[in-house]
N, C-alpha and C. Protein backbone atom coordinates (compact mmCIF):
# COMPACT_ATOMS: atom_id res chain seq x y z
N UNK A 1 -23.40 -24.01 73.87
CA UNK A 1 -24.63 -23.62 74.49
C UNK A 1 -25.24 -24.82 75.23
N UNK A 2 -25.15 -26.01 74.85
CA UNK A 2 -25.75 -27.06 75.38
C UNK A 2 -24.94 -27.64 76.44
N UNK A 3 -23.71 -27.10 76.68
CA UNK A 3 -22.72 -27.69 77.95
C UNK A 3 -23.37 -26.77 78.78
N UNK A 4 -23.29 -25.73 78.40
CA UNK A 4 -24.07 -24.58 79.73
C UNK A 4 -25.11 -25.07 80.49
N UNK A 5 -26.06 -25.74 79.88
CA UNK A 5 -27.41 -25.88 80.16
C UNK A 5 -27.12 -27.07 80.86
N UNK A 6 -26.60 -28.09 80.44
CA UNK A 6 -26.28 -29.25 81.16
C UNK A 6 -25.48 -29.11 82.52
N UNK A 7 -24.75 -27.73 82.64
CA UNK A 7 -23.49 -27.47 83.78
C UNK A 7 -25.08 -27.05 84.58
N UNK A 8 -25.77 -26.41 84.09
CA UNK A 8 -26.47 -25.73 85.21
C UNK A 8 -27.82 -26.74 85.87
N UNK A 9 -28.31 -27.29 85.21
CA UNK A 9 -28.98 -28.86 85.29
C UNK A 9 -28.56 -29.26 86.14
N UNK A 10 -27.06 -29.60 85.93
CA UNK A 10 -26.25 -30.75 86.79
C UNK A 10 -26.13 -29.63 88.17
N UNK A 11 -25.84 -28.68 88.34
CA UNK A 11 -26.09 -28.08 89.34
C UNK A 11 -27.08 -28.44 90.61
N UNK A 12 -28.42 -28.32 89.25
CA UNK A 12 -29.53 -28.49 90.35
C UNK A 12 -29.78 -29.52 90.58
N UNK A 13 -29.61 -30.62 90.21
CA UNK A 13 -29.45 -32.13 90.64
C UNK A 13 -28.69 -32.40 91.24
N UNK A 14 -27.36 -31.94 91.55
CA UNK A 14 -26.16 -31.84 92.62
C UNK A 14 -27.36 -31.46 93.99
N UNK A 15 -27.54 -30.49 93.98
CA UNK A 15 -28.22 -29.95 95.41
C UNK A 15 -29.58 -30.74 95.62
N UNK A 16 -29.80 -31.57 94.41
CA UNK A 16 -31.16 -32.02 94.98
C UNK A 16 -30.83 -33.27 95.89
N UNK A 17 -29.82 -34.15 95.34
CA UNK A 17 -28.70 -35.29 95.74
C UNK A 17 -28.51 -34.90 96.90
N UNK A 18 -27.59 -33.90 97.24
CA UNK A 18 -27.13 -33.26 98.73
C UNK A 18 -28.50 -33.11 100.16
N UNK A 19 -29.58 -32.76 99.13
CA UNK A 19 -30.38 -32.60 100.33
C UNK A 19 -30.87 -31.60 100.83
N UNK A 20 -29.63 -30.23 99.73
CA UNK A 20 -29.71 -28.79 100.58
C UNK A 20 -30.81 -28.13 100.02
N UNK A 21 -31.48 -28.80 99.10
CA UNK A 21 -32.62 -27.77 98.62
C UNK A 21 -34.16 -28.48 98.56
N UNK A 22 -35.14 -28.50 98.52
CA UNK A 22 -36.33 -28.79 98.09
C UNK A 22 -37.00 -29.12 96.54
N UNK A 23 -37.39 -30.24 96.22
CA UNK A 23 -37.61 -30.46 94.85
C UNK A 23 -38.64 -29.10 94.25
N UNK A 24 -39.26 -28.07 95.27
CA UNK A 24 -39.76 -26.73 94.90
C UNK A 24 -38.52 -25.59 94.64
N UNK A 25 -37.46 -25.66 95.58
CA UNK A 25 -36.25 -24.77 95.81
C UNK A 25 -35.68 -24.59 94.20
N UNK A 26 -35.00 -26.38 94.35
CA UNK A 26 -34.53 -26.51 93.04
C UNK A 26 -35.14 -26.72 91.78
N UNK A 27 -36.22 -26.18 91.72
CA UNK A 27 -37.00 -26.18 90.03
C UNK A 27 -36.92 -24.17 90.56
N UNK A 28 -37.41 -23.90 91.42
CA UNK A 28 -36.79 -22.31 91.41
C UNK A 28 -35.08 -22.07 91.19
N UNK A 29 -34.59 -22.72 91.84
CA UNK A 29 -33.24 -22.59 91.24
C UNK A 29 -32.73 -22.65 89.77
N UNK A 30 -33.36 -23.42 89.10
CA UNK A 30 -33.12 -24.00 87.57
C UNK A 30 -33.75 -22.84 87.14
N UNK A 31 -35.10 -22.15 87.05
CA UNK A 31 -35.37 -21.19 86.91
C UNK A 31 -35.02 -19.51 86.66
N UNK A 32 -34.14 -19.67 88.55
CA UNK A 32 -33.09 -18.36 88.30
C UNK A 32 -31.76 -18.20 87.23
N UNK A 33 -31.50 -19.85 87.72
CA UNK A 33 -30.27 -20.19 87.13
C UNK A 33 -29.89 -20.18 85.37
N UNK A 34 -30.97 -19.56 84.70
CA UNK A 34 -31.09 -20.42 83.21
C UNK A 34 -29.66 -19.19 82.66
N UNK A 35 -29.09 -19.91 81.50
CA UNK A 35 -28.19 -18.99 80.75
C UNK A 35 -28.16 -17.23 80.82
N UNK A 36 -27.56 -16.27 81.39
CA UNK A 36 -28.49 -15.28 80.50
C UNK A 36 -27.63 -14.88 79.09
N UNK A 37 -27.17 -15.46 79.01
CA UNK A 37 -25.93 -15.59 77.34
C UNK A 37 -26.42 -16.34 76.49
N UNK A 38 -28.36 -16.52 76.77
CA UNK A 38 -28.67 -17.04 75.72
C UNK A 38 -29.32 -16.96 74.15
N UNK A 39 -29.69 -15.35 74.32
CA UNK A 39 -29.24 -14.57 73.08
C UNK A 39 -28.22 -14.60 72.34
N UNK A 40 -26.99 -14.38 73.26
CA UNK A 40 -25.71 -14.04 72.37
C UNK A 40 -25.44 -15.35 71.73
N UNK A 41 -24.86 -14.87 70.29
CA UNK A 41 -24.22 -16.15 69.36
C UNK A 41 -23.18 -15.39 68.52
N UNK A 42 -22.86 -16.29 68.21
CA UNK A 42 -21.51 -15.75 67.53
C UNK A 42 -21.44 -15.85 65.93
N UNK A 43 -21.26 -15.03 65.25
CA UNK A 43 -21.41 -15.65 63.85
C UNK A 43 -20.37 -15.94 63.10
N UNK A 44 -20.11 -15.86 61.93
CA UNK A 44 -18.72 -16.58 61.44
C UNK A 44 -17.79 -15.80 61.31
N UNK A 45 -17.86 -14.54 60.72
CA UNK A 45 -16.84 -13.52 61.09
C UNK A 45 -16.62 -13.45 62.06
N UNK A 46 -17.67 -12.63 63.17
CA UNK A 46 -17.52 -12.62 64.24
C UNK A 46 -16.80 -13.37 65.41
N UNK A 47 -17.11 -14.70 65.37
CA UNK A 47 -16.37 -15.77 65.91
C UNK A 47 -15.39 -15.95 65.36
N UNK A 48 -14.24 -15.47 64.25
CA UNK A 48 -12.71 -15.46 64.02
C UNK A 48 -12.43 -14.13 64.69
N UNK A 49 -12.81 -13.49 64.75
CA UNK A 49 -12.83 -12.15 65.29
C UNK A 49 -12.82 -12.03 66.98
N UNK A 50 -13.48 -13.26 67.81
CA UNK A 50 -13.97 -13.49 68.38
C UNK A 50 -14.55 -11.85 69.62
N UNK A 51 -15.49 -11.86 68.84
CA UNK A 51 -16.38 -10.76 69.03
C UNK A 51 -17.78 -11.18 69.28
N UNK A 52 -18.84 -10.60 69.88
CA UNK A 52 -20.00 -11.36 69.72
C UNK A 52 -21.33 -10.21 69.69
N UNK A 53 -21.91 -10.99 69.02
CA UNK A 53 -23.39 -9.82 68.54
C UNK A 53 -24.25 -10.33 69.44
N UNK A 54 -25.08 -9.09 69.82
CA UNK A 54 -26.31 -9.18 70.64
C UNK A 54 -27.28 -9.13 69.90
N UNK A 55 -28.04 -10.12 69.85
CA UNK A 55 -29.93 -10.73 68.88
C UNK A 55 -30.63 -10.94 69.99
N UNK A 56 -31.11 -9.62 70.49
CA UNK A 56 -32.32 -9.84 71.10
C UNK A 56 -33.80 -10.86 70.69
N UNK A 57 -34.29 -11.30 71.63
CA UNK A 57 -35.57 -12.28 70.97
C UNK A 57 -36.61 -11.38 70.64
N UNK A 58 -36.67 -11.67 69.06
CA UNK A 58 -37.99 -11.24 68.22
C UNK A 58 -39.06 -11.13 69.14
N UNK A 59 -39.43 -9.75 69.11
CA UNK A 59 -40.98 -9.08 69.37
C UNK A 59 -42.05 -8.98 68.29
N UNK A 60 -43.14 -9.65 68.51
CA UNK A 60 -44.19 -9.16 67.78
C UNK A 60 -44.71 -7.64 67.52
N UNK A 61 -45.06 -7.52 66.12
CA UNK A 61 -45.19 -6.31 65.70
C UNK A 61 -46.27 -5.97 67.08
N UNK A 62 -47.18 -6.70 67.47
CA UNK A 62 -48.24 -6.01 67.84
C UNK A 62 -47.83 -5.62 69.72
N UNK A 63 -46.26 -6.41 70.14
CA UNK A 63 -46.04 -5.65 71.10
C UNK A 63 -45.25 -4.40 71.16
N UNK A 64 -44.43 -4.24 69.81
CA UNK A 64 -43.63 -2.87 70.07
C UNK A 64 -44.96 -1.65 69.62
N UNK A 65 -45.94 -1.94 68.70
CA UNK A 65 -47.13 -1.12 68.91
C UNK A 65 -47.60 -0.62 70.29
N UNK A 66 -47.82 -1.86 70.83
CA UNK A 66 -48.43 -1.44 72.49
C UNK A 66 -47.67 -0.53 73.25
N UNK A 67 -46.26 -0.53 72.82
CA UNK A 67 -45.79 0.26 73.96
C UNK A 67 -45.55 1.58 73.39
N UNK A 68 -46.08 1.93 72.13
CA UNK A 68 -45.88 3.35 71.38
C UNK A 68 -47.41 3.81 71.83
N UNK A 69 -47.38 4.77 72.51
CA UNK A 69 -49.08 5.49 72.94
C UNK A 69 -49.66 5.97 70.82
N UNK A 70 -50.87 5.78 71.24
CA UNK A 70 -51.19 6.41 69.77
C UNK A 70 -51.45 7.75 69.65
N UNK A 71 -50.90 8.51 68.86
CA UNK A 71 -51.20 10.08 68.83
C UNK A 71 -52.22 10.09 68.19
N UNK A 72 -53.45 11.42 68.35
CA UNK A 72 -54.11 11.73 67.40
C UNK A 72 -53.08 12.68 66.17
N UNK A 73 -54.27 12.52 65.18
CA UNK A 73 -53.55 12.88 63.84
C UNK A 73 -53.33 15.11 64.08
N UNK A 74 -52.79 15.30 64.16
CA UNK A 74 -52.37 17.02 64.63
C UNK A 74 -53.76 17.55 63.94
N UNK A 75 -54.33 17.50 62.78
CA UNK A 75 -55.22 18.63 62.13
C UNK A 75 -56.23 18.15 62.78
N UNK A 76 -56.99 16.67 63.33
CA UNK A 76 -58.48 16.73 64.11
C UNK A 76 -58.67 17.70 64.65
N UNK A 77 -57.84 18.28 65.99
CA UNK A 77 -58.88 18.94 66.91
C UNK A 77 -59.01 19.94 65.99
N UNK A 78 -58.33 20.92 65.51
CA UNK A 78 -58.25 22.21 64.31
C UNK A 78 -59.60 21.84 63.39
N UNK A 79 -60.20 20.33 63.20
CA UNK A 79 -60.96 20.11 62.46
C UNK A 79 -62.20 20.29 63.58
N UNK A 80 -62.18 19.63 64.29
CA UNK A 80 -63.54 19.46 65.75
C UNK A 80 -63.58 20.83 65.94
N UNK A 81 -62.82 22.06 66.18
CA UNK A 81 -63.03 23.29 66.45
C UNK A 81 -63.79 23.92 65.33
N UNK A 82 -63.06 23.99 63.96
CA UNK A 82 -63.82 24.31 62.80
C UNK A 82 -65.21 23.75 62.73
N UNK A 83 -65.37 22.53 62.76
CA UNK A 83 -66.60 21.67 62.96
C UNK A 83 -68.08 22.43 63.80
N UNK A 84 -67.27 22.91 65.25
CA UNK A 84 -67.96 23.15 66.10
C UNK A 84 -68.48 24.54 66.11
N UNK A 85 -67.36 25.49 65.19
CA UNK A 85 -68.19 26.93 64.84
C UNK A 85 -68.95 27.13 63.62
N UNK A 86 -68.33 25.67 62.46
CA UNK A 86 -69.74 25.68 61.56
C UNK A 86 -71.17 25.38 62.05
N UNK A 87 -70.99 24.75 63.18
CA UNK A 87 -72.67 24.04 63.46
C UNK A 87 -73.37 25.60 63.73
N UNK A 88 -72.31 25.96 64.71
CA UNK A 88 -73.31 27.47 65.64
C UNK A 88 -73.07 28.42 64.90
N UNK A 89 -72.18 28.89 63.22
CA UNK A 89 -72.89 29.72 62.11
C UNK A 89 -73.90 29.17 61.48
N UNK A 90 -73.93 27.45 61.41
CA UNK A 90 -75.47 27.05 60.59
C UNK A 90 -76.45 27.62 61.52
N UNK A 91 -76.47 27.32 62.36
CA UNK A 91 -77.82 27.15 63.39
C UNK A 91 -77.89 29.24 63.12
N UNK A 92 -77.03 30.04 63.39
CA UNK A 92 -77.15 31.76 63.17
C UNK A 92 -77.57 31.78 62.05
N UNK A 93 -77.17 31.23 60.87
CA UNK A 93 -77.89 31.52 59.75
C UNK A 93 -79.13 30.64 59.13
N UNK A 94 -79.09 29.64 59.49
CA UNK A 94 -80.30 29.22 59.45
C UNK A 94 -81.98 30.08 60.15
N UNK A 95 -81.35 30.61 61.48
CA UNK A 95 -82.53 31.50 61.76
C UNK A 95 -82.97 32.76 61.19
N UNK A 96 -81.27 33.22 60.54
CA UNK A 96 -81.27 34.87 60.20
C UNK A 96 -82.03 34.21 59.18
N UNK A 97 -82.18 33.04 58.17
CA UNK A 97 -82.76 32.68 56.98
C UNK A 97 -84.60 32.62 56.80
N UNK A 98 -84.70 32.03 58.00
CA UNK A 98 -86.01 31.90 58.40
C UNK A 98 -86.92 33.00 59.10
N UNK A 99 -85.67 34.00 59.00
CA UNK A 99 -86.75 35.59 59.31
C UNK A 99 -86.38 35.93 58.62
N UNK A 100 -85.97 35.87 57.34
CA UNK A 100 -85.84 37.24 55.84
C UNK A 100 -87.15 36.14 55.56
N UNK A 101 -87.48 35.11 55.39
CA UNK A 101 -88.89 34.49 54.78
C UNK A 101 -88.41 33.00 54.61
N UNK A 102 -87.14 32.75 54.40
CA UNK A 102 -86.88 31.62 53.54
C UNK A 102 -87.61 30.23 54.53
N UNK A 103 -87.62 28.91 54.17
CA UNK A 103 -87.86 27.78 55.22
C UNK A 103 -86.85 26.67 54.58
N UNK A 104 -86.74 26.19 56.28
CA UNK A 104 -85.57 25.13 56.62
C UNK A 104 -86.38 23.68 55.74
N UNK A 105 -85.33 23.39 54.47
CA UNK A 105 -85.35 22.25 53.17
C UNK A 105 -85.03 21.03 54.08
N UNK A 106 -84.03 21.00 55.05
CA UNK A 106 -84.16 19.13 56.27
C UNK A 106 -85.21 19.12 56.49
N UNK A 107 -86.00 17.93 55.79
CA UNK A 107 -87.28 17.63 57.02
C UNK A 107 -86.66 17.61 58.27
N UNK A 108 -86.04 16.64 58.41
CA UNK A 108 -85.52 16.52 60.15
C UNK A 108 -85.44 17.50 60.97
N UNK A 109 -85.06 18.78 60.43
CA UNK A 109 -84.89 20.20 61.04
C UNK A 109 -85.97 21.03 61.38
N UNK A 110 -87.17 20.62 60.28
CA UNK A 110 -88.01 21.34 60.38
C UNK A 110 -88.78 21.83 61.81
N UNK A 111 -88.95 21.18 62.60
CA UNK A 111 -89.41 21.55 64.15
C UNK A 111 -88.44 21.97 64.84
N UNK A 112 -87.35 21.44 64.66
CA UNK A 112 -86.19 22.54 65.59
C UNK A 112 -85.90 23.45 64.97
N UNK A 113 -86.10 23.80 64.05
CA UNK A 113 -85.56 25.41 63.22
C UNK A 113 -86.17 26.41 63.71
N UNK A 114 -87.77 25.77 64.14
CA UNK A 114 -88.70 27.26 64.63
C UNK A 114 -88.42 27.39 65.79
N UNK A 115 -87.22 26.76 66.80
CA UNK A 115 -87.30 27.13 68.23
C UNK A 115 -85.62 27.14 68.24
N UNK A 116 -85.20 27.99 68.26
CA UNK A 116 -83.88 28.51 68.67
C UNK A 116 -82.56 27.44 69.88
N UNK A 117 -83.39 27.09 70.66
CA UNK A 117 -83.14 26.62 71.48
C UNK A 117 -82.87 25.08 71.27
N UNK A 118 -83.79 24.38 70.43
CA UNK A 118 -84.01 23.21 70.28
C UNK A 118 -82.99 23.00 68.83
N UNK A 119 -83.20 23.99 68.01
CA UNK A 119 -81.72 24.07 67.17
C UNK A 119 -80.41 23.67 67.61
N UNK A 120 -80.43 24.30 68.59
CA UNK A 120 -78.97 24.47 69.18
C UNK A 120 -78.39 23.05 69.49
N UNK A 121 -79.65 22.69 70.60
CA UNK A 121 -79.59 21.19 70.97
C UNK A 121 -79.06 20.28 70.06
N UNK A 122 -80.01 20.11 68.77
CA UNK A 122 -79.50 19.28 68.01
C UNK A 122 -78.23 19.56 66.87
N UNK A 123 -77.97 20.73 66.93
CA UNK A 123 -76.89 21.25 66.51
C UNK A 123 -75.48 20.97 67.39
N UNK A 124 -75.48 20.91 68.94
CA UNK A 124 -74.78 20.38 69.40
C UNK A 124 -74.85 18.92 69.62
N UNK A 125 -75.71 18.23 69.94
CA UNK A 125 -75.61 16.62 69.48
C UNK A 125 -75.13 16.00 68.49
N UNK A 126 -75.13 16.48 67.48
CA UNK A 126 -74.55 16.69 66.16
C UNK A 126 -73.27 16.46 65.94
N UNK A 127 -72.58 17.64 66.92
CA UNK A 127 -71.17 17.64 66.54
C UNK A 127 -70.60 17.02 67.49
N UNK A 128 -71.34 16.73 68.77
CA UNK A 128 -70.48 15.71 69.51
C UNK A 128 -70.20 14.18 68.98
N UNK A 129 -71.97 14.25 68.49
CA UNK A 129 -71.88 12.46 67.99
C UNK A 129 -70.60 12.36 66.85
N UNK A 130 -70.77 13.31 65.69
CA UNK A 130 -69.64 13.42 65.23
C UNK A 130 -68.30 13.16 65.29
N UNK A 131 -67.57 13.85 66.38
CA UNK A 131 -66.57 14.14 66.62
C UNK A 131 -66.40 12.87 67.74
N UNK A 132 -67.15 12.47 68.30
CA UNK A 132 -66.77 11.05 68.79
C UNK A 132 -66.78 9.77 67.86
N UNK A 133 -67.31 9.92 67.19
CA UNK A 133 -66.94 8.83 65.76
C UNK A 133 -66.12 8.93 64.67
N UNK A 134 -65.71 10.10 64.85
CA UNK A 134 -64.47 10.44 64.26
C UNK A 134 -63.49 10.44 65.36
N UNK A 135 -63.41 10.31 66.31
CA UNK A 135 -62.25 10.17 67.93
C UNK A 135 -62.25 8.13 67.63
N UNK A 136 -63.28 7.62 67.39
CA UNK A 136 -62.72 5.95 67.53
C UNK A 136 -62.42 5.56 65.75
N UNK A 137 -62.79 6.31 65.30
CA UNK A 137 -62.17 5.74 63.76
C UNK A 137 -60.59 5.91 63.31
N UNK A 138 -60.10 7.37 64.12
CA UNK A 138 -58.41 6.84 64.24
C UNK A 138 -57.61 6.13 64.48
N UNK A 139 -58.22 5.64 65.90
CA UNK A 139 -57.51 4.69 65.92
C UNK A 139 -57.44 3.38 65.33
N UNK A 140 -57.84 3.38 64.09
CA UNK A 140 -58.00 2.29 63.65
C UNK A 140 -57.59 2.87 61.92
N UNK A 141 -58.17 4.01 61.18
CA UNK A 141 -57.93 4.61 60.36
C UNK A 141 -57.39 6.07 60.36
N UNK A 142 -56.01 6.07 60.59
CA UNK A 142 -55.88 7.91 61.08
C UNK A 142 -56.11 8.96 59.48
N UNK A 143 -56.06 8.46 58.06
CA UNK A 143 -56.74 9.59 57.05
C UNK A 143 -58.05 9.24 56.58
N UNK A 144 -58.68 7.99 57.14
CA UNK A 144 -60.11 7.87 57.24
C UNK A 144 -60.73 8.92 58.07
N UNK A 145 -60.00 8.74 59.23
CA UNK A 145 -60.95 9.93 60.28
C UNK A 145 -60.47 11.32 59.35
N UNK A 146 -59.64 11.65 59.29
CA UNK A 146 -58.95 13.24 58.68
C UNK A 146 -59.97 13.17 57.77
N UNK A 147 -60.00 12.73 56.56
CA UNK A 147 -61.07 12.77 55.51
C UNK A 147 -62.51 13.38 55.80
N UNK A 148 -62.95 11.97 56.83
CA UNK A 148 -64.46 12.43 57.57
C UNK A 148 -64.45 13.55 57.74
N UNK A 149 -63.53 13.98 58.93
CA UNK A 149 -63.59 15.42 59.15
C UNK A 149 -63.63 16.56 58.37
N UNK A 150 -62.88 16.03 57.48
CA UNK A 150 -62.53 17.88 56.28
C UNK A 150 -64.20 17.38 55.29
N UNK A 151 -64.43 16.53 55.09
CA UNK A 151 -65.76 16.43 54.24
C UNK A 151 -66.67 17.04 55.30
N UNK A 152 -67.10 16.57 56.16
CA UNK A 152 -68.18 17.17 57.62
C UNK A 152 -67.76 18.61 57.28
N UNK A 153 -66.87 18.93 57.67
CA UNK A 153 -66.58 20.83 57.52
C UNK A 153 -67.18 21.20 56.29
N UNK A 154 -66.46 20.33 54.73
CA UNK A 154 -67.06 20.97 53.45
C UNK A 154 -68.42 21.20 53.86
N UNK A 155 -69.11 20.07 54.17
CA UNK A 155 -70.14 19.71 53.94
C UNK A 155 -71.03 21.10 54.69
N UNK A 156 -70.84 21.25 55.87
CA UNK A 156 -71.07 22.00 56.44
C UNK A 156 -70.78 23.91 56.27
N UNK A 157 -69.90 23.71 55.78
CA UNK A 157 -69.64 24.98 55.31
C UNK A 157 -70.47 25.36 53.80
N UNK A 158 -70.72 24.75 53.09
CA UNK A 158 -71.84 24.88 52.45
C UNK A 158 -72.96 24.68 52.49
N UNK A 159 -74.01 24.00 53.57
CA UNK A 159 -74.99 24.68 54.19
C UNK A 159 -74.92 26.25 54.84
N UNK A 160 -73.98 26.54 55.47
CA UNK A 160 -73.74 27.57 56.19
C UNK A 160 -74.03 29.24 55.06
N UNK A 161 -73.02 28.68 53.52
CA UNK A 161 -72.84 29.89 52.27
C UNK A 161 -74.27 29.29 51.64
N UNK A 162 -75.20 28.43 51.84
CA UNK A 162 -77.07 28.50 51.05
C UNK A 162 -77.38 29.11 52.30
N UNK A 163 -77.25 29.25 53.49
CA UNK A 163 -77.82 29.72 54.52
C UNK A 163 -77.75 31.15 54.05
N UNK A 164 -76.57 31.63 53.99
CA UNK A 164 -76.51 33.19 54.18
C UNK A 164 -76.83 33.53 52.37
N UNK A 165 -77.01 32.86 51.54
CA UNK A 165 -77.10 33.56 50.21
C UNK A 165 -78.57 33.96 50.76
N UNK A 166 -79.47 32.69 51.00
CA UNK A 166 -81.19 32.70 51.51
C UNK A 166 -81.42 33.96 52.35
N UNK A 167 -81.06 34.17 52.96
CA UNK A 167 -80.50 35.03 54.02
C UNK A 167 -80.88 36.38 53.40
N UNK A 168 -79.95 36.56 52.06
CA UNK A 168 -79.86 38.13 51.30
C UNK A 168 -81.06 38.14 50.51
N UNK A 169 -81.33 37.09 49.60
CA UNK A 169 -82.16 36.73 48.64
C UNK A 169 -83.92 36.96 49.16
N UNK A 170 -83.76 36.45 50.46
CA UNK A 170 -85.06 36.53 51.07
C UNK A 170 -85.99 37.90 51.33
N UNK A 171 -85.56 38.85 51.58
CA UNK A 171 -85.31 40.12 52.12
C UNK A 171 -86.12 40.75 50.76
């Protein structure tokens, strides 16, 4: 390996001697010129064998990552969809709740519960803010985010079954 390097050296010092190249030419030349057999080595079997293995140069973990795109985890969106028809059965039963008699237990809710509209609002702010903080926590935790998500649904789906018990009970 080290005669190579020296044959090709001596190359470019040959032409620099001659005249035919530029001390810019020939550092580009040395450049083009480098081994490309300088992976290959031979190992001890191999070399009685005389056969030779290809050892590509070690990549960092964090470049063969880069070139794999990151998938989301398959059950999110199935979760963001579920997510997104629990909010708009809370927000339906939360109102059907608040006309049999019952009243909305979130303080926070309490002024948007009496206006339909303003429910909604924050019922959809809700699940966007959500579902975008669960969209950057994959990539960094993909059954952290899954988790979030299926708890947000529990969570939500049982406001939704006190909504509608209130609902019957009220009446």
């Amino acid at each position: 390996m080290a005669q190579i390097k020296v044959v090709w050296g001596g190359a470019v010092v040959v032409t620099m001697i001659l005249g035919l190249a530029s001390p810019a030419r020939a550092q580009q030349a040395a450049a083009e010129s480098r081994n490309p057999f300088e992976h290959v080595r031979l190992d001890g079997a191999a070399a009685r064998q005389h056969s030779v293995t290809f050892n590509p140069p070690a990549r960092p973990l964090t470049e063969w990552m880069a070139d794999r795109p990151e998938r989301r985890p398959a059950v999110l969106p199935a979760l963001y969809a579920t997510f997104g028809a629990l909010q708009v059965f809370d927000a339906y039963s939360t109102r059907q709740a608040i006309g049999a008699g019952a009243h909305e237990a979130n303080p926070i809710m309490v002024g948007p519960a009496s206006h339909a509209g303003a429910m909604l609002a924050v019922k959809a702010l809700s699940a966007v803010g959500s579902i975008f903080v669960t969209e950057r926590a994959w990539k960094k935790n993909r059954k952290a985010a899954v988790v979030l998500m299926a708890a947000l649904n529990a969570a939500s789906t049982a406001v939704v079954l006190h909504n509608t018990r209130n609902a019957r009970t009220a009446r």
